[in-house]
Protein backbone atom coordinates (compact mmCIF):
# COMPACT_ATOMS: atom_id res chain seq x y z
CA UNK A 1 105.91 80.84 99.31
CA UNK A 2 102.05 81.63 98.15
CA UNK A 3 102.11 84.77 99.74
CA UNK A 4 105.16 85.80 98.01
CA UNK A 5 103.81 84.32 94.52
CA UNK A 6 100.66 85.99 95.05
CA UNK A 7 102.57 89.87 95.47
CA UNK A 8 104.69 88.65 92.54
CA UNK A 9 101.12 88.30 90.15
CA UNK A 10 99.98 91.40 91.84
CA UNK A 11 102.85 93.43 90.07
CA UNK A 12 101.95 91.66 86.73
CA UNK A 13 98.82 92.73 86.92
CA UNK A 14 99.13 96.02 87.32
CA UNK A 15 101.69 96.32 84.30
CA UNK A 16 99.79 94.72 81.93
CA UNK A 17 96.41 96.73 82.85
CA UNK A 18 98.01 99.89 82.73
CA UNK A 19 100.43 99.35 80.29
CA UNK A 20 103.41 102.08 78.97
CA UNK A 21 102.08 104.60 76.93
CA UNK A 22 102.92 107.44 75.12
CA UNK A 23 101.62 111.09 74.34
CA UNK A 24 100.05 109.91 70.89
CA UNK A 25 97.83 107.34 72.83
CA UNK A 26 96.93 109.81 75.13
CA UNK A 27 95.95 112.48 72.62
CA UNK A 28 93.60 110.18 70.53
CA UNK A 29 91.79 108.45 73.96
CA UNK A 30 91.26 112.43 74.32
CA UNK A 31 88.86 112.19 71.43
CA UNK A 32 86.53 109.47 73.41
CA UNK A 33 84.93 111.13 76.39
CA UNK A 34 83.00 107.64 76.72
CA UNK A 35 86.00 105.90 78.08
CA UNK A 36 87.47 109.16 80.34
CA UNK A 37 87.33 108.28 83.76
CA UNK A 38 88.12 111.27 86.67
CA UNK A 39 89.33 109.11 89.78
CA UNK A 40 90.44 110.70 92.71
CA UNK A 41 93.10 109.30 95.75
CA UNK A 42 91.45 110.45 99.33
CA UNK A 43 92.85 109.35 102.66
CA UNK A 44 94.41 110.34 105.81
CA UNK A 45 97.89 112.20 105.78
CA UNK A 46 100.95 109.46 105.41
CA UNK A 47 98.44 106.63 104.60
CA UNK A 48 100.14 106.26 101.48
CA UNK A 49 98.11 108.46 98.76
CA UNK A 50 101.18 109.95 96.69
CA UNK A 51 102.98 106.74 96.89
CA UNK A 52 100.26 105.00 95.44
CA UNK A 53 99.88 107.38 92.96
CA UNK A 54 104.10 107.05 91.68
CA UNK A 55 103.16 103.04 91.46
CA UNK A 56 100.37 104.00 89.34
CA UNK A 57 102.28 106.19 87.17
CA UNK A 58 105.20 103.82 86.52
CA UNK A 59 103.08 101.37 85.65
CA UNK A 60 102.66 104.19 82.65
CA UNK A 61 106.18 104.52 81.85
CA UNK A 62 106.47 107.88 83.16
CA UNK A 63 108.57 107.37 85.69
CA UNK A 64 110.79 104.13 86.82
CA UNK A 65 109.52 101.80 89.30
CA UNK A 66 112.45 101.96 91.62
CA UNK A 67 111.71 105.78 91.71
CA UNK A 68 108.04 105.33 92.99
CA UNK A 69 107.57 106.27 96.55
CA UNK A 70 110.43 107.98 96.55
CA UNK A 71 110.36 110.74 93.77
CA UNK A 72 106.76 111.60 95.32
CA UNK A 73 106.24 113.07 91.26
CA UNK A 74 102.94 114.84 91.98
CA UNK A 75 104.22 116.70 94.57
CA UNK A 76 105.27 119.08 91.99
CA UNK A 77 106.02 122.12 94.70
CA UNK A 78 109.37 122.97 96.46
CA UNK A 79 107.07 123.14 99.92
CA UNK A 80 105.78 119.76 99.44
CA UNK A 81 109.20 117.93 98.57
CA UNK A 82 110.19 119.52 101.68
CA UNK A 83 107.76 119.55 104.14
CA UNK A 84 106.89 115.62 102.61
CA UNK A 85 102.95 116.16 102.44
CA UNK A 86 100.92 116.73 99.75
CA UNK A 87 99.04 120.43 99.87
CA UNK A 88 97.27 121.14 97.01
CA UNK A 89 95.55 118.61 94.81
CA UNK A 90 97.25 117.68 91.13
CA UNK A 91 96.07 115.44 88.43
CA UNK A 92 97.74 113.48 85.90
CA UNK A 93 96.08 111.63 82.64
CA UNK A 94 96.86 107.73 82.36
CA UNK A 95 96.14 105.10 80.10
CA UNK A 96 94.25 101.90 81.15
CA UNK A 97 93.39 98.90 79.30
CA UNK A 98 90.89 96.12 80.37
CA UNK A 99 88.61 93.58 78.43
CA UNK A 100 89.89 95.06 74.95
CA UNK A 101 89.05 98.75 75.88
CA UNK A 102 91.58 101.52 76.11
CA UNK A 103 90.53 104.40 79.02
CA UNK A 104 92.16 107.66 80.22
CA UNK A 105 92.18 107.88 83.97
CA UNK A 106 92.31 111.34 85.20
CA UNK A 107 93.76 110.68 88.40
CA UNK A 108 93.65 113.07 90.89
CA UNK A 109 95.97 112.77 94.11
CA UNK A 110 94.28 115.37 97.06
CA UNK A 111 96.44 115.53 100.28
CA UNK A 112 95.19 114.32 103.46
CA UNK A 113 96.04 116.44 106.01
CA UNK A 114 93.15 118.38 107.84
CA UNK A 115 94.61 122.26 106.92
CA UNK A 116 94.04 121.46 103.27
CA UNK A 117 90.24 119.79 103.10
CA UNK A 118 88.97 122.40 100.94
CA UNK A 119 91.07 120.81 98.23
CA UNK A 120 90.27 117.28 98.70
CA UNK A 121 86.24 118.23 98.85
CA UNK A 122 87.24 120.29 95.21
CA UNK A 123 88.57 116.99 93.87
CA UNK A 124 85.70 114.85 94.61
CA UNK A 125 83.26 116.93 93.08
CA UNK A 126 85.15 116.36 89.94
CA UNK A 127 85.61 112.59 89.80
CA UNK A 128 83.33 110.19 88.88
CA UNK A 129 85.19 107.39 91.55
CA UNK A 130 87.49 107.91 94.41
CA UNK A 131 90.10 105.54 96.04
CA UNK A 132 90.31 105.20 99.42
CA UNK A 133 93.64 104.36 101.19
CA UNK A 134 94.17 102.93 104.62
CA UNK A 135 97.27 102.44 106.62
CA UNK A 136 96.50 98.94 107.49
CA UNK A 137 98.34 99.38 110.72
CA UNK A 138 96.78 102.77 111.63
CA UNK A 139 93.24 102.06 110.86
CA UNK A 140 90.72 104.52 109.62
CA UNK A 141 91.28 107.84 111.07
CA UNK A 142 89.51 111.12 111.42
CA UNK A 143 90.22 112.48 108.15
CA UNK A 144 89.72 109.08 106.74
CA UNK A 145 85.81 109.37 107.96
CA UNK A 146 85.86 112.72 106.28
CA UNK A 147 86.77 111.61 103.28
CA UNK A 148 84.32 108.56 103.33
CA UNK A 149 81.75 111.31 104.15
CA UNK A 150 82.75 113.47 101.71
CA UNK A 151 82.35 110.61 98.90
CA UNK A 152 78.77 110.24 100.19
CA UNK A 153 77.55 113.21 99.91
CA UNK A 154 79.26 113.63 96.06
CA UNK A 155 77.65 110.31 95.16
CA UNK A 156 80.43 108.62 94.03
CA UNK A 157 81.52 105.22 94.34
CA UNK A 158 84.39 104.63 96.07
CA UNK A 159 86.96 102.10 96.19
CA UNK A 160 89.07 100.87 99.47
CA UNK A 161 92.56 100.09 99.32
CA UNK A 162 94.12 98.79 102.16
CA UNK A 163 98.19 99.85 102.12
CA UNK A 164 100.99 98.80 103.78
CA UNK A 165 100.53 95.54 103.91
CA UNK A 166 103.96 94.85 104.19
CA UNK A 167 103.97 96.52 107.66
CA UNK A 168 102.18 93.40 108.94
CA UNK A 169 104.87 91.43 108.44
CA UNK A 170 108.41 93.31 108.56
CA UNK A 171 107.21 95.46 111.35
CA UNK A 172 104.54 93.67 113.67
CA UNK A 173 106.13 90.13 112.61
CA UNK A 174 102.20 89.08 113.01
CA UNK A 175 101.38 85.48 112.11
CA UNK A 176 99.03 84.35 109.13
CA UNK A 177 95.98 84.81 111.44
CA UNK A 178 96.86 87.66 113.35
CA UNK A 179 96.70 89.24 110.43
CA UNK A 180 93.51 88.52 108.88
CA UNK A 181 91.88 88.97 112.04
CA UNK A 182 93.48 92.70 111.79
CA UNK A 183 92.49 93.05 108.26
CA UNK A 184 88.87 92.60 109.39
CA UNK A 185 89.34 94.98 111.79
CA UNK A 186 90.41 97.68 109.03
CA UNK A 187 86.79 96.22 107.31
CA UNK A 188 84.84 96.82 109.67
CA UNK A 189 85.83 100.13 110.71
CA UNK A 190 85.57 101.53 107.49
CA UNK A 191 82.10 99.82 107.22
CA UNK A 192 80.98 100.83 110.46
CA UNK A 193 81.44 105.23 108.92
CA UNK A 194 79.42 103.66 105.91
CA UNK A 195 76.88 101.82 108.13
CA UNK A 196 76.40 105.78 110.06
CA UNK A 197 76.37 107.07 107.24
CA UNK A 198 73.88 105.61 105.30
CA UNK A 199 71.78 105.23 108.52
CA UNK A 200 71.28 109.09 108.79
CA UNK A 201 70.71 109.58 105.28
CA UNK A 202 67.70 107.01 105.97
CA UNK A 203 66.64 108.81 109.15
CA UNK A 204 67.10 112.37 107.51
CA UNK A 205 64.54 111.02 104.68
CA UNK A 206 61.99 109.65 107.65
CA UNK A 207 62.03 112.38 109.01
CA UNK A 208 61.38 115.01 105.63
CA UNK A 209 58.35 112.57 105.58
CA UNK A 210 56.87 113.01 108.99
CA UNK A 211 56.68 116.10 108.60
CA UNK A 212 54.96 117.06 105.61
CA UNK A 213 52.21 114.66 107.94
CA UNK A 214 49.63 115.86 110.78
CA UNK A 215 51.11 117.01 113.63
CA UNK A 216 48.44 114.75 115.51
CA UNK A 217 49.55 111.51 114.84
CA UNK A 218 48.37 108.07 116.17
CA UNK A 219 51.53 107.37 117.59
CA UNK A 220 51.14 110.33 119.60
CA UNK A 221 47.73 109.80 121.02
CA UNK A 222 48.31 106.08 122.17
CA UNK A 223 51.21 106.42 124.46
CA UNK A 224 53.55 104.10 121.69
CA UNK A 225 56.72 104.90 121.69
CA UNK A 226 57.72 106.45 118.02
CA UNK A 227 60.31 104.15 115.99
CA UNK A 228 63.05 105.67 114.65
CA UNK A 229 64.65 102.61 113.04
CA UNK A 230 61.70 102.22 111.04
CA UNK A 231 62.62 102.13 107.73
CA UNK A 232 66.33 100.69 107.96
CA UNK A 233 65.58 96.97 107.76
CA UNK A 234 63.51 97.58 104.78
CA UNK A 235 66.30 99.47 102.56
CA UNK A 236 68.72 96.72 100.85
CA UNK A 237 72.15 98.69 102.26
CA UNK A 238 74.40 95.65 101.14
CA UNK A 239 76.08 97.23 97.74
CA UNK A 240 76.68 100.20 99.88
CA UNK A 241 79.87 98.07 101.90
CA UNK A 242 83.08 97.04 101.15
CA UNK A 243 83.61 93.53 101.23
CA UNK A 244 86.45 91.35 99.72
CA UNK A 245 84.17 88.99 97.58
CA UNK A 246 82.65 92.01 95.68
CA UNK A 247 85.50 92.79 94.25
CA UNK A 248 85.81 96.75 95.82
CA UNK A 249 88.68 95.97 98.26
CA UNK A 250 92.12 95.89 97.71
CA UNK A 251 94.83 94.69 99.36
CA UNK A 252 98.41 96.21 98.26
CA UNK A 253 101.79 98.03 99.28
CA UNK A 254 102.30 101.06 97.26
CA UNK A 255 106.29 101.19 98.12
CA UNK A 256 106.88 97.54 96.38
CA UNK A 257 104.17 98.70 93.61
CA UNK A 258 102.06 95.65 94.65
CA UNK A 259 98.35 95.15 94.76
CA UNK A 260 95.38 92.68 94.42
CA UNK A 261 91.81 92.20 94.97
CA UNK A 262 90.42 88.30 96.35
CA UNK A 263 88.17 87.05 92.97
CA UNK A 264 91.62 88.04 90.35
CA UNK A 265 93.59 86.21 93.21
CA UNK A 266 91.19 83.17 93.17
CA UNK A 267 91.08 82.86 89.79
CA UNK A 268 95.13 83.07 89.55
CA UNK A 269 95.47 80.46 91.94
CA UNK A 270 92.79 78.21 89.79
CA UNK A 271 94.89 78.93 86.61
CA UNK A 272 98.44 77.93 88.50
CA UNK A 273 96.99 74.73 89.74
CA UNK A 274 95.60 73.89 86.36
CA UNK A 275 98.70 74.76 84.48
């Protein structure tokens, strides 16, 4: 089917960006802190973050693909293979090629559970991106807003990846437009923390302004009622959401080592029908 061709290009695509590598390559991309990237995985416990993580390092040669999800390699403590959550942050150094340029990703996997948010607020601080997974079943949850929150205040930008895709259709046995319309719902949700987010950074900065003013203000004097939104409609917000067309939203199923964003998936489909 499409759908099925479409996760079957997903997997190429991630092989040949990331590529095998070896400890030679590695050494020498050392040498270029120009093309070092420090990119963190944030979500909410059992969305998926490790997983994602053992697809990503796979696609490295470092471990087999029929191991990811399962060996769970940067849980490198005996409490974590046991207790089967991640509780203290760990990095490992990949290689990534794209447009003729080789890059080491530092990638950082932080756990998600709420016990342990000292570490994930460490690892942002670090990282110059973060990816952020969601349980497309579950939705955005309350760590999930922290870590959105937590990529705000760091200033860094961050990238959604909706997971478990699969779970749509083995589990839920949803239709085609069932869901999409549930995908949008995972959109705007995450949107909707942005949206606050952004909204009291605007009021916070309103307000730092008011009051370096007089005290006796017109407002005051003739009975208006003072406008908080003031400000909002005139401060361009849209590169601030994650939308589908701009290229900052996956789609994917870490387990089956699977991913794709909509304008590579357009442009596949283009290519196919030509060819």
């Amino acid at each position: 089917s499409g759908l099925g061709l479409g996760w079957s290009l997903a997997a190429t695509r991630i092989e040949v960006k990331m590529g095998h590598t070896n400890l030679e390559n590695v050494v020498d991309l050392q040498k270029n802190t120009a093309n070092i990237r420090n990119i963190c995985i944030v979500a909410h416990v059992d969305h998926g973050k490790t997983t994602l993580a053992d697809s990503l390092i796979a696609s490295n040669g470092i471990i087999s693909h029929r191991l990811a999800g399962k060996l769970r390699y940067m849980d490198s403590r005996e409490d974590e293979q046991i207790r089967g959550i991640t509780m203290k942050s760990s990095s490992i150094s990949l290689h990534f090629n794209t447009d003729n340029q080789e890059y080491l990703i530092n990638l950082i996997d932080s756990p998600g559970h709420v016990d342990f948010a000292s570490e994930v607020s460490t690892a942002v601080r670090v990282c110059d991106g973060a990816v952020v997974v969601v349980d497309v079943v579950e939705g955005v949850c309350p760590q999930t807003r922290a870590v959105l929150r937590q990529a705000w205040l760091e200033n860094i930008r961050p990238v959604l990846v909706i997971n478990k895709i699969d779970r749509l259709i083995i589990e839920l046995k949803l239709t085609p437009l069932e869901a999409y319309i549930q995908l949008q719902k995972i959109l705007e949700q995450v949107n909707a923390v942005t949206g606050s987010l952004f909204t009291s950074k605007v009021l916070e900065s309103r307000e730092e302004m008011d009051v370096t003013r007089e005290p006796t203000s017109d407002w005051k004097t003739s009975g208006q009622i003072y406008d908080w939104s003031a400000g909002l409609e005139e401060t361009d917000d849209s590169h601030l959401y994650f939308a589908p067309e701009q290229g900052n939203v996956v789609f994917g199923s870490a387990i089956d080592g699977w991913g794709f964003r909509i304008p590579w998936y357009s442009q596949s489909c283009q290519t196919l029908s030509v060819g």
